[in-house]
Structure formats: C-alpha cells, structure tokens
Protein backbone atom coordinates (compact mmCIF):
# COMPACT_ATOMS: atom_id res chain seq x y z
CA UNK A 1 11.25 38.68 -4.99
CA UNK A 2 12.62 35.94 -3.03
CA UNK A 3 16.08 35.50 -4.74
CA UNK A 4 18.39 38.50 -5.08
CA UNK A 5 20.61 39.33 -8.08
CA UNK A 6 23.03 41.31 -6.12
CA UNK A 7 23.58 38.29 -3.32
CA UNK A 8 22.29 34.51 -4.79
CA UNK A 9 23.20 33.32 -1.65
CA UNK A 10 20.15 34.81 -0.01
CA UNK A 11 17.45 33.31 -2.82
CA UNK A 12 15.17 30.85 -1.18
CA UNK A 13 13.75 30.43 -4.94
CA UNK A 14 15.78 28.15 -7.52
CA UNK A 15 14.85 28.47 -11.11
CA UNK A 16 15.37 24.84 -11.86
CA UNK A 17 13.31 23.96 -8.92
CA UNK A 18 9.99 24.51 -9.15
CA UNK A 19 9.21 23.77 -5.64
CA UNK A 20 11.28 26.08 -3.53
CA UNK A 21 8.80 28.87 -5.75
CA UNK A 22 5.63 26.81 -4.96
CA UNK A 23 6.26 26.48 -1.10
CA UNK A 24 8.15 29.61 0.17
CA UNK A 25 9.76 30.66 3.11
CA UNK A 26 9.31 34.30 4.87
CA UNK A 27 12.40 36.31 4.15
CA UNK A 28 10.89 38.84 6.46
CA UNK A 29 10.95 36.87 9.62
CA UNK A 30 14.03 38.60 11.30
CA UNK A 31 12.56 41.36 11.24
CA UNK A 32 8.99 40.32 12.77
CA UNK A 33 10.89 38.07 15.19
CA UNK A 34 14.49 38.41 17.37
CA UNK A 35 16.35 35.39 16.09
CA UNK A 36 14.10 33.15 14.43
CA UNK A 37 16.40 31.10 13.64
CA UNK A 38 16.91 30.20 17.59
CA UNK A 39 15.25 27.07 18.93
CA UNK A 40 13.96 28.28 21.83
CA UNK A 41 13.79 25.37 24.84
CA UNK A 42 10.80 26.95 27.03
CA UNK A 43 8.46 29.14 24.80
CA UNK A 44 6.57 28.59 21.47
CA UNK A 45 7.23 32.26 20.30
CA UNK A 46 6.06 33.84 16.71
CA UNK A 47 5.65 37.01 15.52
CA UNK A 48 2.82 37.82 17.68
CA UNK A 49 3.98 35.95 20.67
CA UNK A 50 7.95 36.84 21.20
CA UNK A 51 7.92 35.66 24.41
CA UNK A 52 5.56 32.31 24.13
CA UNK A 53 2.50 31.87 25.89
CA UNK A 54 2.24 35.01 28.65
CA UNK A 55 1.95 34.06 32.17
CA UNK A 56 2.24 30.34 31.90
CA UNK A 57 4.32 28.32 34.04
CA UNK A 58 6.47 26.32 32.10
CA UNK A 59 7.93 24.77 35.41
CA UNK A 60 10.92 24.56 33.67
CA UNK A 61 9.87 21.83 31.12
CA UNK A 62 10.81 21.70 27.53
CA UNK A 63 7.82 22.91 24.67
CA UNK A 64 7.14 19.35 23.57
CA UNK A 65 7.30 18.56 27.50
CA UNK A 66 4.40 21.45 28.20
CA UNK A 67 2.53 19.99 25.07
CA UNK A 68 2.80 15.79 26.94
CA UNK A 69 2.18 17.42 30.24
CA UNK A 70 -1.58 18.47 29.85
CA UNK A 71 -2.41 14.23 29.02
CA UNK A 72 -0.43 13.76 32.88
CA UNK A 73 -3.65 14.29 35.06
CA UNK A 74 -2.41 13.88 38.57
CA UNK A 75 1.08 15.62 37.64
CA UNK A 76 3.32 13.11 38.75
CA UNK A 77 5.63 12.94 35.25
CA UNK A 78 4.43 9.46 33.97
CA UNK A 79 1.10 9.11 31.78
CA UNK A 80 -1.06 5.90 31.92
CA UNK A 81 -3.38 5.53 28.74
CA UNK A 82 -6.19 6.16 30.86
CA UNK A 83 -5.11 9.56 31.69
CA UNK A 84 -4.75 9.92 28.05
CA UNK A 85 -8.28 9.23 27.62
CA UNK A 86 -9.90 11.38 30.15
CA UNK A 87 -7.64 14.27 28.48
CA UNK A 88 -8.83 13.39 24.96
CA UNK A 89 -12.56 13.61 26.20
CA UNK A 90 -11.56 16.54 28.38
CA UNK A 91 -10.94 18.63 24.70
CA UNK A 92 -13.89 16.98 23.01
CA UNK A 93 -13.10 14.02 21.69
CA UNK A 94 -15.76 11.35 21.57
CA UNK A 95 -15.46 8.10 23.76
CA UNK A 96 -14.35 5.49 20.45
CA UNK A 97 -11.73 7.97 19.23
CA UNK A 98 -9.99 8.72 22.57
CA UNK A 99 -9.98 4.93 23.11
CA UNK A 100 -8.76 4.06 20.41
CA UNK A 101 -5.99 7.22 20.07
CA UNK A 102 -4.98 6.64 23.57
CA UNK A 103 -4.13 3.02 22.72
CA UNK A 104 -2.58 3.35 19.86
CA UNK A 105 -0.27 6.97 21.22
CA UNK A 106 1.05 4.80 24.64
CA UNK A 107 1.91 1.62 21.88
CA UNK A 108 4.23 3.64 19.84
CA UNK A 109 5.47 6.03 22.87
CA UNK A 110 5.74 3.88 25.96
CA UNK A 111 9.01 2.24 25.40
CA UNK A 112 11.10 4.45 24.10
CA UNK A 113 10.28 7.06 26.96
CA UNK A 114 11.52 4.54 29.57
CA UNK A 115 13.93 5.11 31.80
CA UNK A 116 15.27 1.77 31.04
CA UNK A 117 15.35 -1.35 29.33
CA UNK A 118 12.37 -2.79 30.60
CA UNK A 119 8.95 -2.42 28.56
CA UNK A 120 6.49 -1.00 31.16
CA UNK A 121 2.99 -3.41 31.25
CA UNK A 122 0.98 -0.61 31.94
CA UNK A 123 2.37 0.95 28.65
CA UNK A 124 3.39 4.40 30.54
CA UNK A 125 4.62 7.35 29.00
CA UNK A 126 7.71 9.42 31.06
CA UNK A 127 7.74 12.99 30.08
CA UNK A 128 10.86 13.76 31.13
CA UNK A 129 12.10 11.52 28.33
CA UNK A 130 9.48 12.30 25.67
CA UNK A 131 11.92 14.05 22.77
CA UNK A 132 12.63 10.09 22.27
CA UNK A 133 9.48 9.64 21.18
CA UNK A 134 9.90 12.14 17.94
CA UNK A 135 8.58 11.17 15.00
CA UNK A 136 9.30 11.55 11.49
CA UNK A 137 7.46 13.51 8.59
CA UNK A 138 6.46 15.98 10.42
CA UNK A 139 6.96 19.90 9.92
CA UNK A 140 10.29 19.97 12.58
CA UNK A 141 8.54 22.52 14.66
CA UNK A 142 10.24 20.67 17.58
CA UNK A 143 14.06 19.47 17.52
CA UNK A 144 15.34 16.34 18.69
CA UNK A 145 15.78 17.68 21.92
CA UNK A 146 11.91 18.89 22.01
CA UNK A 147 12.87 22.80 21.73
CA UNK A 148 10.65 24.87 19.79
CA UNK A 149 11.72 26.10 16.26
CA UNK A 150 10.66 29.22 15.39
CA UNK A 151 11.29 29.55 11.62
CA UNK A 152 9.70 26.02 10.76
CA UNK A 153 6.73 26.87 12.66
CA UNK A 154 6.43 30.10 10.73
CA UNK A 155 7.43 27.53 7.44
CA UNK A 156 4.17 25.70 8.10
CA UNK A 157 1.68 29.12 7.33
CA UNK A 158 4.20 30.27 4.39
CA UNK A 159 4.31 27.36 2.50
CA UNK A 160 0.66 25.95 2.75
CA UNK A 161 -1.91 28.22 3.88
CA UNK A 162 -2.53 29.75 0.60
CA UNK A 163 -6.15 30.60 1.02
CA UNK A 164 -5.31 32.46 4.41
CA UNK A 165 -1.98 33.32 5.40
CA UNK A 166 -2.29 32.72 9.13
CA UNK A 167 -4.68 29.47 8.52
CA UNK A 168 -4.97 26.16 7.72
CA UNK A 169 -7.91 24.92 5.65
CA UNK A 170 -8.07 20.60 5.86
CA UNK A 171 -6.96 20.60 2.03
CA UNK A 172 -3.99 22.65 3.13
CA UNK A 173 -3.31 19.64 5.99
CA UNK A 174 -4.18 17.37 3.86
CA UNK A 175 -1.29 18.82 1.58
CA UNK A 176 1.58 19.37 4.16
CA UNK A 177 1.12 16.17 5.47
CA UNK A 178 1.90 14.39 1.78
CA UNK A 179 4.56 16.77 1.39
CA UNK A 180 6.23 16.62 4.77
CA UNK A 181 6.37 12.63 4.52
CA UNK A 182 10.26 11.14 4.41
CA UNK A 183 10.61 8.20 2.17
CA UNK A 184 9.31 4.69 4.05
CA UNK A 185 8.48 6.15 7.11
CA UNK A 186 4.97 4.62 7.95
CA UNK A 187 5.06 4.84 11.24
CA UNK A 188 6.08 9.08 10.93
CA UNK A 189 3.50 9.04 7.95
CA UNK A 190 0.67 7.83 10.40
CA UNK A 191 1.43 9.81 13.70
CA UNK A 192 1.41 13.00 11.69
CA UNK A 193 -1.59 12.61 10.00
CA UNK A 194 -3.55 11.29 13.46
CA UNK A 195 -1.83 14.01 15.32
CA UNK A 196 -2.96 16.69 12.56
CA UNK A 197 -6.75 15.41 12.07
CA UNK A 198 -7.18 15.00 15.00
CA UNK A 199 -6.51 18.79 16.34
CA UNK A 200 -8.49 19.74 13.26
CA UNK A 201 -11.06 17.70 14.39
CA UNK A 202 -10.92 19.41 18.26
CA UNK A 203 -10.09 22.68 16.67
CA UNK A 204 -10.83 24.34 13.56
CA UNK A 205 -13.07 26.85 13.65
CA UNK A 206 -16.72 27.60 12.41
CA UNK A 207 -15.24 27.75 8.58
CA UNK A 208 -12.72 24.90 8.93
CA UNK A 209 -9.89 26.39 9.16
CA UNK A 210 -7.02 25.63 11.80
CA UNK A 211 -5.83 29.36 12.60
CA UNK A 212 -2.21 29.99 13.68
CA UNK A 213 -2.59 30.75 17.17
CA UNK A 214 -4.74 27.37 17.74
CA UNK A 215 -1.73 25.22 15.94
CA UNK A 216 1.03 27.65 17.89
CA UNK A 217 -1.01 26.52 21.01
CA UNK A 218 -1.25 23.06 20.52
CA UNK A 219 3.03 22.69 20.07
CA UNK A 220 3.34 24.01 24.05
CA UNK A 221 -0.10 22.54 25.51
CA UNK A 222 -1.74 26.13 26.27
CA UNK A 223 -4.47 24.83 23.81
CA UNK A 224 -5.62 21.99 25.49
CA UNK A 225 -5.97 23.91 28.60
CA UNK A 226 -8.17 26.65 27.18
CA UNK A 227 -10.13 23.53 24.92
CA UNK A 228 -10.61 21.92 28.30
CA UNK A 229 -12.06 25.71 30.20
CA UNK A 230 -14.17 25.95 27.41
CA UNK A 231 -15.70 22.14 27.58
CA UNK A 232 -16.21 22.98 31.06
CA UNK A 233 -18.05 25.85 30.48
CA UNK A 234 -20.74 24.64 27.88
C-alpha cells in the first residue's frame, strides 16, 4: 500500500485525491538508490546506474551542461544554430526538422544564456550559463541550477509508464506532457512537448516505446553520442 496506518505521514496516496492514487511515486527508491532524494550536480544516476554514465568525462560540467554540450561541435562553450543543426542531423533528424528546431531552440535560449545584456546577432547559446534557459512544465528532472534529480526522474516511469514500467509508449508522453503543464505557460508547454517528440522521434525503439535508459541518456548527453556512433555506422 502506499499510505501507512501506523505513520500517515509517509502515505504518498490521499483518499480525497484521486490523483496522488492514479500517478504514484516509488516508496522503494531508498532502497534501490543511496539518497535519491540528492540532486546530484555531475551524474544522471538511477537504480541501475548509481554512479551515472561509467567512464564518461563530465569535464566537470553540470548534467544539463553534458546534455547542451554534445550540440557545441568544435568545443569551445558557445553554440551557433548551425552547430545545432549538424548535431540534429548527426542523431537522425531530417534536414526541415533540424532547421527549423535549431531556429526556433537558439530564439528562446540565446539571450538568456548571455553573459550580458547584449542580445548576441548570431543568436549563440553559452553553456556555461544554460540552467537560465530552464523551462517550465516539464518533469523537474533538472533543478534550477541544472543538477540532476534523482527521484523525479524515477517519478517520470512510476507515474506514466503503465504499460511497461521502465518505458514510455507516445500515449504515455503524450499524457505526462498534459499533466506536467503549469497554468499559462506556453512557452514551457511548447519546449516540452518539441523536446519530448522529438527524442521519441530519434529514439524509441522498434515497438515505440522510449525505454528508461534512452530518456536517462538523453538528460546527461551520453545518448546523443551513442545516436551519433550508430548513424555513423549504418
């Protein structure tokens, strides 16, 4: 059961609201996981990852920095929409939608990333200032600071994949997205459902389902890498 008579304050079920039974949490996690509850800065850890993504250098970069890193093709800490675009088609995307996404991504993110006041022309993106580019209505996998949060990553797979426990089908998607959404934010409504179609689009698999280790990959960038190896390869 997920409330207990002997200790209420432990239920994560409320009888009067019907949704805390309809979209639960894992009361187990503690135990799969040291300190779930710990946003972790450098490493996108679950259950079957405590440590994050083994043997990747995370040269000393934030989760959501790891994840912006892999569109920053010459490494120098600044992305240029056409870097964007050659990383878009470098996971599979076709030429119109990594035009277009590219465009629209460096609108939204290129001046609130800058280091100062002045809008950039070439609408660049600057990692090292990327958590300011967080949007709303999304599943708060990554903090404000861009650190990696273990128990609302695991929240994602408890509360919506109900045909798989570790998966995603695109109803389930379709579902977190309208349930995620925070009253009159467009703009978070919008980047959330892009972001999420679109890495269904890149990455579900041969029965369209977005399994946990592809979505755990895309939140520190290790996905894109092995999408790209793989694209390479064919």
């Amino acid at each position: 059961m997920s409330s207990s008579s002997s200790d209420p304050s432990l239920a994560t079920e409320a009888p009067q609201a019907a949704v805390t039974s309809e979209r639960k949490l894992n009361r187990d996690l503690q135990e799969q996981l040291a300190k779930p509850y710990l946003a972790r800065a450098m490493a996108a850890v679950d259950p079957s990852h405590p440590e994050g993504s083994k043997g990747r250098d995370t040269k000393g970069m934030s989760v959501l920095q790891q994840h912006a890193a892999f569109f920053d093709r010459n490494g120098d800490g600044v992305i240029y929409p056409w870097e964007t675009f050659q990383s878009l088609r470098a996971i599979g995307l076709g030429s119109p939608s990594a035009f277009g996404t590219s465009i629209l991504l460096h609108l939204v993110l290129t001046y609130p990333t800058q280091p100062g006041w002045m809008p950039s022309p070439l609408l660049s993106i600057h990692i090292k200032n990327i958590h300011r580019g967080k949007h709303g209505s999304d599943s708060e996998t990554y903090d404000t600071e861009g650190r990696f949060e273990p128990a609302k990553f695991d929240a994602i797979f408890s509360k919506f994949g109900k045909t798989r426990p570790n998966a995603l089908s695109e109803d389930e998607i379709n579902a977190m997205l309208k349930y995620n959404r925070n009253m009159y934010d467009f703009l978070g409504w919008a980047a959330a459902n892009l972001e999420w179609k679109l890495l269904h689009k890149v990455a579900k698999d041969n029965e369209g389902f977005l399994q946990r280790e592809i979505v755990r990959g895309a939140f520190d960038g290790s996905l894109f890498e092995r999408l790209q190896e793989s694209k390479k390869s064919t």
